[in-house]
N, C-alpha and C. Protein backbone atom coordinates (compact mmCIF):
# COMPACT_ATOMS: atom_id res chain seq x y z
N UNK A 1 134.11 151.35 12.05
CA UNK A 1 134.30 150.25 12.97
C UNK A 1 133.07 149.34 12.87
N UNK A 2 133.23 148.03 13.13
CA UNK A 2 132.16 147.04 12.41
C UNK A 2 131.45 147.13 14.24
N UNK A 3 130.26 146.67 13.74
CA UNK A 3 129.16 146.73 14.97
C UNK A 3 128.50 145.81 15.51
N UNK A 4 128.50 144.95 16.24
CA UNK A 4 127.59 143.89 16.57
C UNK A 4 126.28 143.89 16.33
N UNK A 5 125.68 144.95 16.30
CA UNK A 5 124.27 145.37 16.02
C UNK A 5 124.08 144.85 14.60
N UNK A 6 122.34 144.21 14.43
CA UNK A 6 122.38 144.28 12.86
C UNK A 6 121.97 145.78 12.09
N UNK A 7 121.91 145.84 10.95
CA UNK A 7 122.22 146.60 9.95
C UNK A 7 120.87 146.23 9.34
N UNK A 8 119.59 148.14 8.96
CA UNK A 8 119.27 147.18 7.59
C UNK A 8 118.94 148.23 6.83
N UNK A 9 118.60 148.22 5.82
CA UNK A 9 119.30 148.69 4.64
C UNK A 9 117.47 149.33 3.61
N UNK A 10 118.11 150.52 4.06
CA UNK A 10 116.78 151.56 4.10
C UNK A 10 116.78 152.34 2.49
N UNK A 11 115.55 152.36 1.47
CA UNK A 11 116.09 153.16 0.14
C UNK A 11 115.63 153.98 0.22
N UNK A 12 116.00 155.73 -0.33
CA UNK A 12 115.52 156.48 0.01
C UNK A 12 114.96 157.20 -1.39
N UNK A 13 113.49 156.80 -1.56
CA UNK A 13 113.04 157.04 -2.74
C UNK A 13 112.45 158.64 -2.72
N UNK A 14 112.06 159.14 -3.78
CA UNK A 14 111.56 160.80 -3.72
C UNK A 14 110.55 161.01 -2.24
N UNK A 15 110.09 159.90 -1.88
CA UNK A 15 108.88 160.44 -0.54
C UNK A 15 109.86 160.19 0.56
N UNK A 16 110.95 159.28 0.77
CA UNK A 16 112.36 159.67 2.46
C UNK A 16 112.93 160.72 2.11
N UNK A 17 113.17 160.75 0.56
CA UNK A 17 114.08 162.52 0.10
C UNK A 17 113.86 163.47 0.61
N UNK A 18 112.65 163.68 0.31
CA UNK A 18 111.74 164.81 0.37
C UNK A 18 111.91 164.88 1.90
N UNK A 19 111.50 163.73 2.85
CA UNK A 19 111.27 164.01 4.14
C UNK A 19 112.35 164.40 5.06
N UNK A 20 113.64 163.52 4.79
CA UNK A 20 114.83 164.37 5.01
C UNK A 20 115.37 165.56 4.93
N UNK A 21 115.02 166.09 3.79
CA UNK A 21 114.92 167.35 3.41
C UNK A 21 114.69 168.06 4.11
N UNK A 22 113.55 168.07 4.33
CA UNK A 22 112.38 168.98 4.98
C UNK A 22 112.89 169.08 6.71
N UNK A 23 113.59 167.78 7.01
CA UNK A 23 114.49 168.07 8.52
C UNK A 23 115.63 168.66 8.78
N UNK A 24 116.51 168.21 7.49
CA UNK A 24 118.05 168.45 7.42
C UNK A 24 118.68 168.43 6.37
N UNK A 25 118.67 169.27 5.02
CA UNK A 25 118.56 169.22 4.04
C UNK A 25 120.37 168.83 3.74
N UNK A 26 121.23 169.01 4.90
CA UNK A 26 122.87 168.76 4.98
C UNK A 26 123.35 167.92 6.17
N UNK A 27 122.56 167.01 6.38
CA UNK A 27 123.00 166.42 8.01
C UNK A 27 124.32 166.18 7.66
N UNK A 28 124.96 165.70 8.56
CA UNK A 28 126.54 165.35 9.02
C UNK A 28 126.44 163.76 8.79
N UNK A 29 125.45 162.82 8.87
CA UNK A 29 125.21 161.53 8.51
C UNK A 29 123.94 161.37 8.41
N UNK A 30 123.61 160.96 7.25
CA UNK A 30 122.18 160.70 6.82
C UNK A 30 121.84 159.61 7.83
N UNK A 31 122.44 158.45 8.02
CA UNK A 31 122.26 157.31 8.65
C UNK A 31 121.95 158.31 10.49
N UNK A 32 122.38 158.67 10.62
CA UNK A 32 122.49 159.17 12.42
C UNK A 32 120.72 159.94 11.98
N UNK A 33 120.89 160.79 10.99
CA UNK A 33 119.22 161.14 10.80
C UNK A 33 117.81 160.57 11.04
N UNK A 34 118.36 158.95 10.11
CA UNK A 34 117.24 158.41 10.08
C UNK A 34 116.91 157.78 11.50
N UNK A 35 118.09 157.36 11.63
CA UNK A 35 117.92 157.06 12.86
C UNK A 35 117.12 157.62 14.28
N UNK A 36 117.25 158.34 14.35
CA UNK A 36 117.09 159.67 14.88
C UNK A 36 115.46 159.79 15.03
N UNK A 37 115.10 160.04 13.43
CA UNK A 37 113.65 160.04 13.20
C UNK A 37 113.20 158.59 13.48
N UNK A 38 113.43 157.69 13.22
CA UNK A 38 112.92 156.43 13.66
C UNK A 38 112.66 156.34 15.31
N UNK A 39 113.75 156.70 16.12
CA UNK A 39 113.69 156.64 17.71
C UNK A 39 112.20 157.48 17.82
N UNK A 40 112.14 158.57 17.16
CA UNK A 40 111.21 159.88 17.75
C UNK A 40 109.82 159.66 17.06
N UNK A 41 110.10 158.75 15.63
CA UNK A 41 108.80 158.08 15.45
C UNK A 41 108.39 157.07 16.34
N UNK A 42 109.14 156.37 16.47
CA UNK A 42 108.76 154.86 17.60
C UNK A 42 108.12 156.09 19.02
N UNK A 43 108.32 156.61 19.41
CA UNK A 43 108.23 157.47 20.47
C UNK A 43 107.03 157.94 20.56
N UNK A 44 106.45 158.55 18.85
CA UNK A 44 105.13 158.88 18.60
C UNK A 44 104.26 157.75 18.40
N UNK A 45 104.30 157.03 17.83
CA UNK A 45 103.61 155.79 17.67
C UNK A 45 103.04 154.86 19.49
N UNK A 46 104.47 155.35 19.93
CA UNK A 46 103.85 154.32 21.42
C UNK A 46 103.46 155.43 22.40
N UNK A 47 103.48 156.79 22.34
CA UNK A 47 102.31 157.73 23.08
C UNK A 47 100.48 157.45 22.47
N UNK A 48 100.73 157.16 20.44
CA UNK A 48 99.32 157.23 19.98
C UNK A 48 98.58 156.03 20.99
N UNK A 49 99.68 155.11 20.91
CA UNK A 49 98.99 153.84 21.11
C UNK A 49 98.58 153.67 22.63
N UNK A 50 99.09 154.54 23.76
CA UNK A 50 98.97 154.33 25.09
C UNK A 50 97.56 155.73 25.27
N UNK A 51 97.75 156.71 24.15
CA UNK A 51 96.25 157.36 24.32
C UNK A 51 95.00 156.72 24.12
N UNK A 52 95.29 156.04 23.25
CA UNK A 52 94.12 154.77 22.49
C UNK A 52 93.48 153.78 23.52
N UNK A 53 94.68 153.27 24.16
CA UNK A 53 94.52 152.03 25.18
C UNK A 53 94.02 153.15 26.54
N UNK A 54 93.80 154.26 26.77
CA UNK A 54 93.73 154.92 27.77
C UNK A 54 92.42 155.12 27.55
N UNK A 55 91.81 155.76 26.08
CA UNK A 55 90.94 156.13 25.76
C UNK A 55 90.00 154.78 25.56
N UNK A 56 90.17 153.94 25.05
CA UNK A 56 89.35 152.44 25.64
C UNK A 56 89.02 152.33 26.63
N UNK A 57 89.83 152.15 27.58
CA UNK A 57 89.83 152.22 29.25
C UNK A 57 88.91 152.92 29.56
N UNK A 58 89.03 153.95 29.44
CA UNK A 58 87.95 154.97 30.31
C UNK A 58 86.03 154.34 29.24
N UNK A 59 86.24 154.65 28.45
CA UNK A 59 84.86 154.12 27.61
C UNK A 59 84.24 152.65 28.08
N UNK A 60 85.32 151.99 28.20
CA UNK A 60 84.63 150.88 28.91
C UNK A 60 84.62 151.01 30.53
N UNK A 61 85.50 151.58 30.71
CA UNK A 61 84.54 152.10 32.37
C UNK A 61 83.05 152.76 32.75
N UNK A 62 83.08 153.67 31.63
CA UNK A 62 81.99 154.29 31.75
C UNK A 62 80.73 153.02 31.07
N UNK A 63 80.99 152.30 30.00
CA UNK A 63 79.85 151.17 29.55
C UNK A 63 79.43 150.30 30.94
N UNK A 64 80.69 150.08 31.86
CA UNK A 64 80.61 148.95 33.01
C UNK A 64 79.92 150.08 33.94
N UNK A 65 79.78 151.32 33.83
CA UNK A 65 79.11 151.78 34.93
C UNK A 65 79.97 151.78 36.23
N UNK A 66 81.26 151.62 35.51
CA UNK A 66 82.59 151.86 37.18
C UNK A 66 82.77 153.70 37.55
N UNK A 67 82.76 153.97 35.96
CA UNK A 67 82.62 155.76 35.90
C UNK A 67 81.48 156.76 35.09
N UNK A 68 81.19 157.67 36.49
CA UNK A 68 79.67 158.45 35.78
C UNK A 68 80.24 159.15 34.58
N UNK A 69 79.19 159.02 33.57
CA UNK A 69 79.14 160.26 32.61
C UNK A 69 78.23 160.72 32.21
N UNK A 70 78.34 161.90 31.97
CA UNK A 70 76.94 162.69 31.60
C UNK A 70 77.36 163.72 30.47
N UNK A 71 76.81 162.95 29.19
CA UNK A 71 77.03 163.37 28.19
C UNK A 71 76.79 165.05 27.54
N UNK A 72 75.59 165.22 28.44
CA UNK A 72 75.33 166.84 28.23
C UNK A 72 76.36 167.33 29.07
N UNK A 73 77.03 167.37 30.19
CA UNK A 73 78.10 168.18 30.45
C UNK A 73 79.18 167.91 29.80
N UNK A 74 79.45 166.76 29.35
CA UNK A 74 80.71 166.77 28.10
C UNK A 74 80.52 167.55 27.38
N UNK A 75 79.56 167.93 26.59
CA UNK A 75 79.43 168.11 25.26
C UNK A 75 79.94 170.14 25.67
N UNK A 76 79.23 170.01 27.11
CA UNK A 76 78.80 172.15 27.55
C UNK A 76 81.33 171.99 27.53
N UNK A 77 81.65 171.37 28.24
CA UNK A 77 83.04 171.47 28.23
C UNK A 77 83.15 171.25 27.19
N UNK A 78 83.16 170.83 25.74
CA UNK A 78 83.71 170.83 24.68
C UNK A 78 83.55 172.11 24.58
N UNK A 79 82.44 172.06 24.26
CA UNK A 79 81.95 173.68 23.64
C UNK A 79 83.22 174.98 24.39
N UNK A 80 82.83 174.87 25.63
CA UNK A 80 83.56 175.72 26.46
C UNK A 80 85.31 175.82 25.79
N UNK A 81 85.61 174.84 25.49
CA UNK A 81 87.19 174.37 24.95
C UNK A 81 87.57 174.59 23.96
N UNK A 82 86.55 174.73 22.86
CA UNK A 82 86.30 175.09 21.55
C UNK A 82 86.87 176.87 21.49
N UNK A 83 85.30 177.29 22.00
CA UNK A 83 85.18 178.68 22.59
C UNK A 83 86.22 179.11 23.10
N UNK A 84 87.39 179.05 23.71
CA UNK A 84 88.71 179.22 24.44
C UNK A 84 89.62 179.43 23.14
N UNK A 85 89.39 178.33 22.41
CA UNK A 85 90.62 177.86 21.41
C UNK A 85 90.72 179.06 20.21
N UNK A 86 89.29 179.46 20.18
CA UNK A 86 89.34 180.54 19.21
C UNK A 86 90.19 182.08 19.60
């Protein structure tokens, strides 16, 4: 059935092969796939980008002196977080 939506027209050279693959090596529609991965990439891309803009935020709070930091207790909680992770 024809779609009002536009259409565009994606090639899928050995590096989309491969990556399809590696998700759904038999999907039921390649097209519903990519798709799919595109929504959940767009999804990743605008969490990176709202950590980024978050992580600005706070750095320039702390440059403006709106929020304390004290770099030697950052550093004792890294450590501490590190130490956990192992």
């Amino acid at each position: 059935m024809p779609t009002p939506h536009p259409r565009i027209q994606v090639t899928v050279d050995g590096e989309l092969a491969e990556a399809l693959d590696a998700v759904d090596p038999h999907p039921q529609s390649r097209s519903r796939l990519i798709r799919d991965l595109a929504l959940r990439g767009a999804a990743a891309a605008r969490a990176e980008r709202e950590r980024q803009e978050s992580s600005r935020a706070f750095l320039l709070s702390v440059v403006r002196g709106e929020t304390d930091y004290d770099p030697a207790a950052a550093a004792d909680v890294h450590a501490e977080r590190e130490a956990s992770a192992e």
